[in-house]
Protein backbone atom coordinates (compact mmCIF):
# COMPACT_ATOMS: atom_id res chain seq x y z
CA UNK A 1 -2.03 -8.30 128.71
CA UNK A 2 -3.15 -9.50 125.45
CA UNK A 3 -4.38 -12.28 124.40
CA UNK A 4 -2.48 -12.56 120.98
CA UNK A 5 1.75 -12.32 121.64
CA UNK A 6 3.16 -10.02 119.15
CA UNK A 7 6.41 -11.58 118.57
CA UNK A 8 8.49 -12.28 115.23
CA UNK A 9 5.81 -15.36 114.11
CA UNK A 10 2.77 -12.97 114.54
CA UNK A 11 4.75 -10.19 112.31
CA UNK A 12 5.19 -12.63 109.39
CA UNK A 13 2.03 -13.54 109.45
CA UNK A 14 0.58 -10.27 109.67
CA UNK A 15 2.89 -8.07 108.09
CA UNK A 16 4.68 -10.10 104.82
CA UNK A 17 2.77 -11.59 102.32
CA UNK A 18 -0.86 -10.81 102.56
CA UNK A 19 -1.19 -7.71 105.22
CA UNK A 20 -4.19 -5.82 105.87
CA UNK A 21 -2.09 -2.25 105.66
CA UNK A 22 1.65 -1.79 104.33
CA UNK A 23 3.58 1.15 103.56
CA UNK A 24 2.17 2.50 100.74
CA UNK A 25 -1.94 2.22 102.42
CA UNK A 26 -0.25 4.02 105.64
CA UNK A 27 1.53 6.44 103.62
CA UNK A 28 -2.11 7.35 101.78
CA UNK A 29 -3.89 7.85 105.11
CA UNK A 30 -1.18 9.75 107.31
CA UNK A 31 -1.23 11.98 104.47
CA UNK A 32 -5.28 12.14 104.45
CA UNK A 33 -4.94 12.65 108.40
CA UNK A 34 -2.26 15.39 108.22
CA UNK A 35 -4.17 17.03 105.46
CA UNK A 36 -7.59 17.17 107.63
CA UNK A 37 -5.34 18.57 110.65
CA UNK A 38 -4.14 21.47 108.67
CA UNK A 39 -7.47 21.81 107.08
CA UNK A 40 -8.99 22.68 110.70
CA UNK A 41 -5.80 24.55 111.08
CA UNK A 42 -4.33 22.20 113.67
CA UNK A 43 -0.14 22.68 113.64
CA UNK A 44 0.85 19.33 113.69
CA UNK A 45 4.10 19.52 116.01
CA UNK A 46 4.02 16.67 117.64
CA UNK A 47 2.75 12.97 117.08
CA UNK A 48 2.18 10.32 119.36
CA UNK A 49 2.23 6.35 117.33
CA UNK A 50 0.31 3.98 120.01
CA UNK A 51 0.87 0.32 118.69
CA UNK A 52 3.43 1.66 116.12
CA UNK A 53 4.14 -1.93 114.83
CA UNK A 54 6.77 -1.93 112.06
CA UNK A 55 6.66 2.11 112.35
CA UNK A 56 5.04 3.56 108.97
CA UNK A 57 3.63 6.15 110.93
CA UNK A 58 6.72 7.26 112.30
CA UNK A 59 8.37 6.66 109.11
CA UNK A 60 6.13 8.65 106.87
CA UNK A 61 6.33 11.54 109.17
CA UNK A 62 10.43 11.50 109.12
CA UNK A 63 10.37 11.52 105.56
CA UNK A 64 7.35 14.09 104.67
CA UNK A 65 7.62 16.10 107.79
CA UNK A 66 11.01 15.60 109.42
CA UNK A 67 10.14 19.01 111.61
CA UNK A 68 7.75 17.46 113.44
CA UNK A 69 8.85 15.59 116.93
CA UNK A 70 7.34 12.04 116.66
CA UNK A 71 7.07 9.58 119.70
CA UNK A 72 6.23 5.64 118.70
CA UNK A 73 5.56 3.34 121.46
CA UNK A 74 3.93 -0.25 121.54
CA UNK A 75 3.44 -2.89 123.82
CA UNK A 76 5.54 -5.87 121.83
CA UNK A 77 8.71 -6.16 122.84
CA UNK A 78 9.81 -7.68 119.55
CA UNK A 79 8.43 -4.49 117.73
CA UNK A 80 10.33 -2.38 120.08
CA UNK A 81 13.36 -4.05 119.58
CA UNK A 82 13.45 -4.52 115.91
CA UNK A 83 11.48 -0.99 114.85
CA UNK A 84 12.63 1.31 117.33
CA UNK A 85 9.84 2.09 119.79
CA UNK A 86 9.36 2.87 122.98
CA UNK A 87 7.68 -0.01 124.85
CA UNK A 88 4.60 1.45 126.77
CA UNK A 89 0.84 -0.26 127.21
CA UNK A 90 -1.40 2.39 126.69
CA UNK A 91 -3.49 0.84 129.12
CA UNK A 92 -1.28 1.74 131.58
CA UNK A 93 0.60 4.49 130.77
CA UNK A 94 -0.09 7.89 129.44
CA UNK A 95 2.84 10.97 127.99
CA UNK A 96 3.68 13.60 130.75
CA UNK A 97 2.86 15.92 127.98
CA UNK A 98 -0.24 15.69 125.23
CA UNK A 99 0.88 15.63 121.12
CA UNK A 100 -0.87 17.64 118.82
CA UNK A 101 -1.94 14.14 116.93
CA UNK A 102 -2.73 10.53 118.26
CA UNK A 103 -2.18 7.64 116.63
CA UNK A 104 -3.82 4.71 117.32
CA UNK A 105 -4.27 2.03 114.56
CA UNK A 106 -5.32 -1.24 115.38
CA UNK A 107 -5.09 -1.55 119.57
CA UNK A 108 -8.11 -1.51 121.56
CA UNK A 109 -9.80 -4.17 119.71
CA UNK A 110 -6.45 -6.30 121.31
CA UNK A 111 -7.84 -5.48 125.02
CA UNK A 112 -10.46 -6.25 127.46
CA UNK A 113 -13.44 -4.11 128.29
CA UNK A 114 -11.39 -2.69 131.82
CA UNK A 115 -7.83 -2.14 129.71
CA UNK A 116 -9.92 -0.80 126.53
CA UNK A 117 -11.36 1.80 128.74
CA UNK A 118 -8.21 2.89 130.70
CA UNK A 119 -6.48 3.21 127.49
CA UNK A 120 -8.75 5.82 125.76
CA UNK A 121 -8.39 7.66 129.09
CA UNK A 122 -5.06 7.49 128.20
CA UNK A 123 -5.24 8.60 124.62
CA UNK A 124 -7.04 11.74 126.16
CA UNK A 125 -4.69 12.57 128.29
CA UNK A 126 -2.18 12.27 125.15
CA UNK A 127 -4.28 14.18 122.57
CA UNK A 128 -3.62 17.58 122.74
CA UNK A 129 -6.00 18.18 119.31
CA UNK A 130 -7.03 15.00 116.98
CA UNK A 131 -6.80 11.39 117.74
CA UNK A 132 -6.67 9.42 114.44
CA UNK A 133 -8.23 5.37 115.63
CA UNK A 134 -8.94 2.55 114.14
CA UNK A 135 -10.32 -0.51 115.77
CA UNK A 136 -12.78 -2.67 113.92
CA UNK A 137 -16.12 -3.74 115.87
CA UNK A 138 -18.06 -6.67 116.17
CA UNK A 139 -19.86 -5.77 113.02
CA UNK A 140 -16.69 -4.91 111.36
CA UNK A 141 -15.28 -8.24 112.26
CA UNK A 142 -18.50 -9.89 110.83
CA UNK A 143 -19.27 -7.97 107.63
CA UNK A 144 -15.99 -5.76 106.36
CA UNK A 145 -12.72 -7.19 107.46
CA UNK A 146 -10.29 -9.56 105.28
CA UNK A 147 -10.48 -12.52 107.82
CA UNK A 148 -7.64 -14.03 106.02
CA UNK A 149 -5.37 -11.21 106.80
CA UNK A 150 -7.32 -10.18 109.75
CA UNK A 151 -5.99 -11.56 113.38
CA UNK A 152 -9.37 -12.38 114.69
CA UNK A 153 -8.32 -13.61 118.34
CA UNK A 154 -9.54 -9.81 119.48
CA UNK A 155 -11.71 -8.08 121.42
CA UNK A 156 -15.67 -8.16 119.44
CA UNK A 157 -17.38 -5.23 120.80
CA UNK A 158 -19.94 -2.71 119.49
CA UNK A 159 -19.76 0.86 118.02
CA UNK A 160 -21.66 2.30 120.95
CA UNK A 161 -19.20 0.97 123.51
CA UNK A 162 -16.74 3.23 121.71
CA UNK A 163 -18.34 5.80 121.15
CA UNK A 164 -20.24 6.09 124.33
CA UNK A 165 -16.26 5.73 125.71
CA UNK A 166 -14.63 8.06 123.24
CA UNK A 167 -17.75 10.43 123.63
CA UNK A 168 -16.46 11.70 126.99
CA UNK A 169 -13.53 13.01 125.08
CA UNK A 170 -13.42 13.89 122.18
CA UNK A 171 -15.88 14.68 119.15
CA UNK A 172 -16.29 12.16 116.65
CA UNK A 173 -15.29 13.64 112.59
CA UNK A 174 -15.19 10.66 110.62
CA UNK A 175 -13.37 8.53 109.16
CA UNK A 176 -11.47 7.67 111.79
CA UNK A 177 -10.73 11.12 113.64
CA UNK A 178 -11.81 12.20 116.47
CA UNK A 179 -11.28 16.08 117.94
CA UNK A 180 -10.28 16.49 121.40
CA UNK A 181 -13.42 18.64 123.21
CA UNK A 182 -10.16 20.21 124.79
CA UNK A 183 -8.77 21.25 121.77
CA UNK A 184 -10.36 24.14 120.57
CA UNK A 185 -10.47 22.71 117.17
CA UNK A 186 -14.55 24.32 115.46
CA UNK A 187 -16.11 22.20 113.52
CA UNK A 188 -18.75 23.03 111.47
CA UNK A 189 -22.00 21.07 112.17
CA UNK A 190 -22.17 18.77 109.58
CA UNK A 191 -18.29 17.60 109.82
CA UNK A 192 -19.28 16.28 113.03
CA UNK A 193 -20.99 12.97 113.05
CA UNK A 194 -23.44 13.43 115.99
């Protein structure tokens, strides 16, 4: 399980005065994301929220795409309870079916080396076309994140043991997105980052 409990305390710390994302930032990139998927004509149908928190994924895509079916799970029972989600651990668990888009913002970095690994199995298994993810690194942690907003009792690993992980997978885009190799989604040479 992880090491930091995500109950009501670490919400207002996190997620009131002084957060790292709120509404408004998630609102900007789902709409970034979405816009990418239909630029490599991917039909969003389906999204999949993986550590949904206080649900602005889930949100955004009720209000700006209210067509499309949207699943938002996380492992915090006090998220679950007070946002609405399913509570899964995506180290553990994977959808009987895949979604068209993945979301998961701010997880693995919250896991161990054996539970980080299982879970982008998992997120495979889930992504039918695109995974969006964001986990910071070790050099992330040391050199770009806001430590004051930043919960810092994670996870400090290197790009490479992502990548090398997320490699088996998918296709790494940028910025954040990855392409399922199952997918069929072309890209052209230079949208892909290796």
């Amino acid at each position: 399980m992880p090491r930091t409990e995500f109950d009501a305390s670490y919400y207002r710390r996190f997620y009131s005065s002084n957060p790292v994302h709120d509404r408004r930032s998630v609102a900007t990139l789902a709409s970034a994301v979405h816009a990418m998927c239909a630029w490599w004509d991917v039909p969003v149908r389906s999204v999949l929220d993986v550590g949904a928190g206080p649900g602005w994924w889930r949100d955004w895509y009720r209000d700006q795409h209210p067509d499309v079916r949207i699943a938002s799970v996380d492992v915090s029972e006090h998220a679950c309870r007070e946002y609405g989600h399913q509570r899964r651990d995506i180290a553990e668990w994977a959808p009987g079916r895949p979604y068209d888009l993945v979301v998961c913002h701010g997880v693995l970095h919250y896991l161990d080396d054996r539970r980080a690994a299982r879970a982008i199995a998992n997120l495979a298994r889930a992504t039918r076309h695109v995974l969006y993810l964001e986990a910071p690194t070790a050099d992330d942690l040391r050199r770009v994140v806001d430590r004051g907003a930043t919960d810092m009792d994670v996870h400090a690993r290197t790009g490479e043991w992502y990548r090398s992980r997320l490699g088996r997978h998918f296709v790494q885009a940028g910025a954040g997105l990855w392409v399922a190799k199952k997918g069929g989604v072309a890209l052209y040479e230079l949208e892909r980052t290796r």
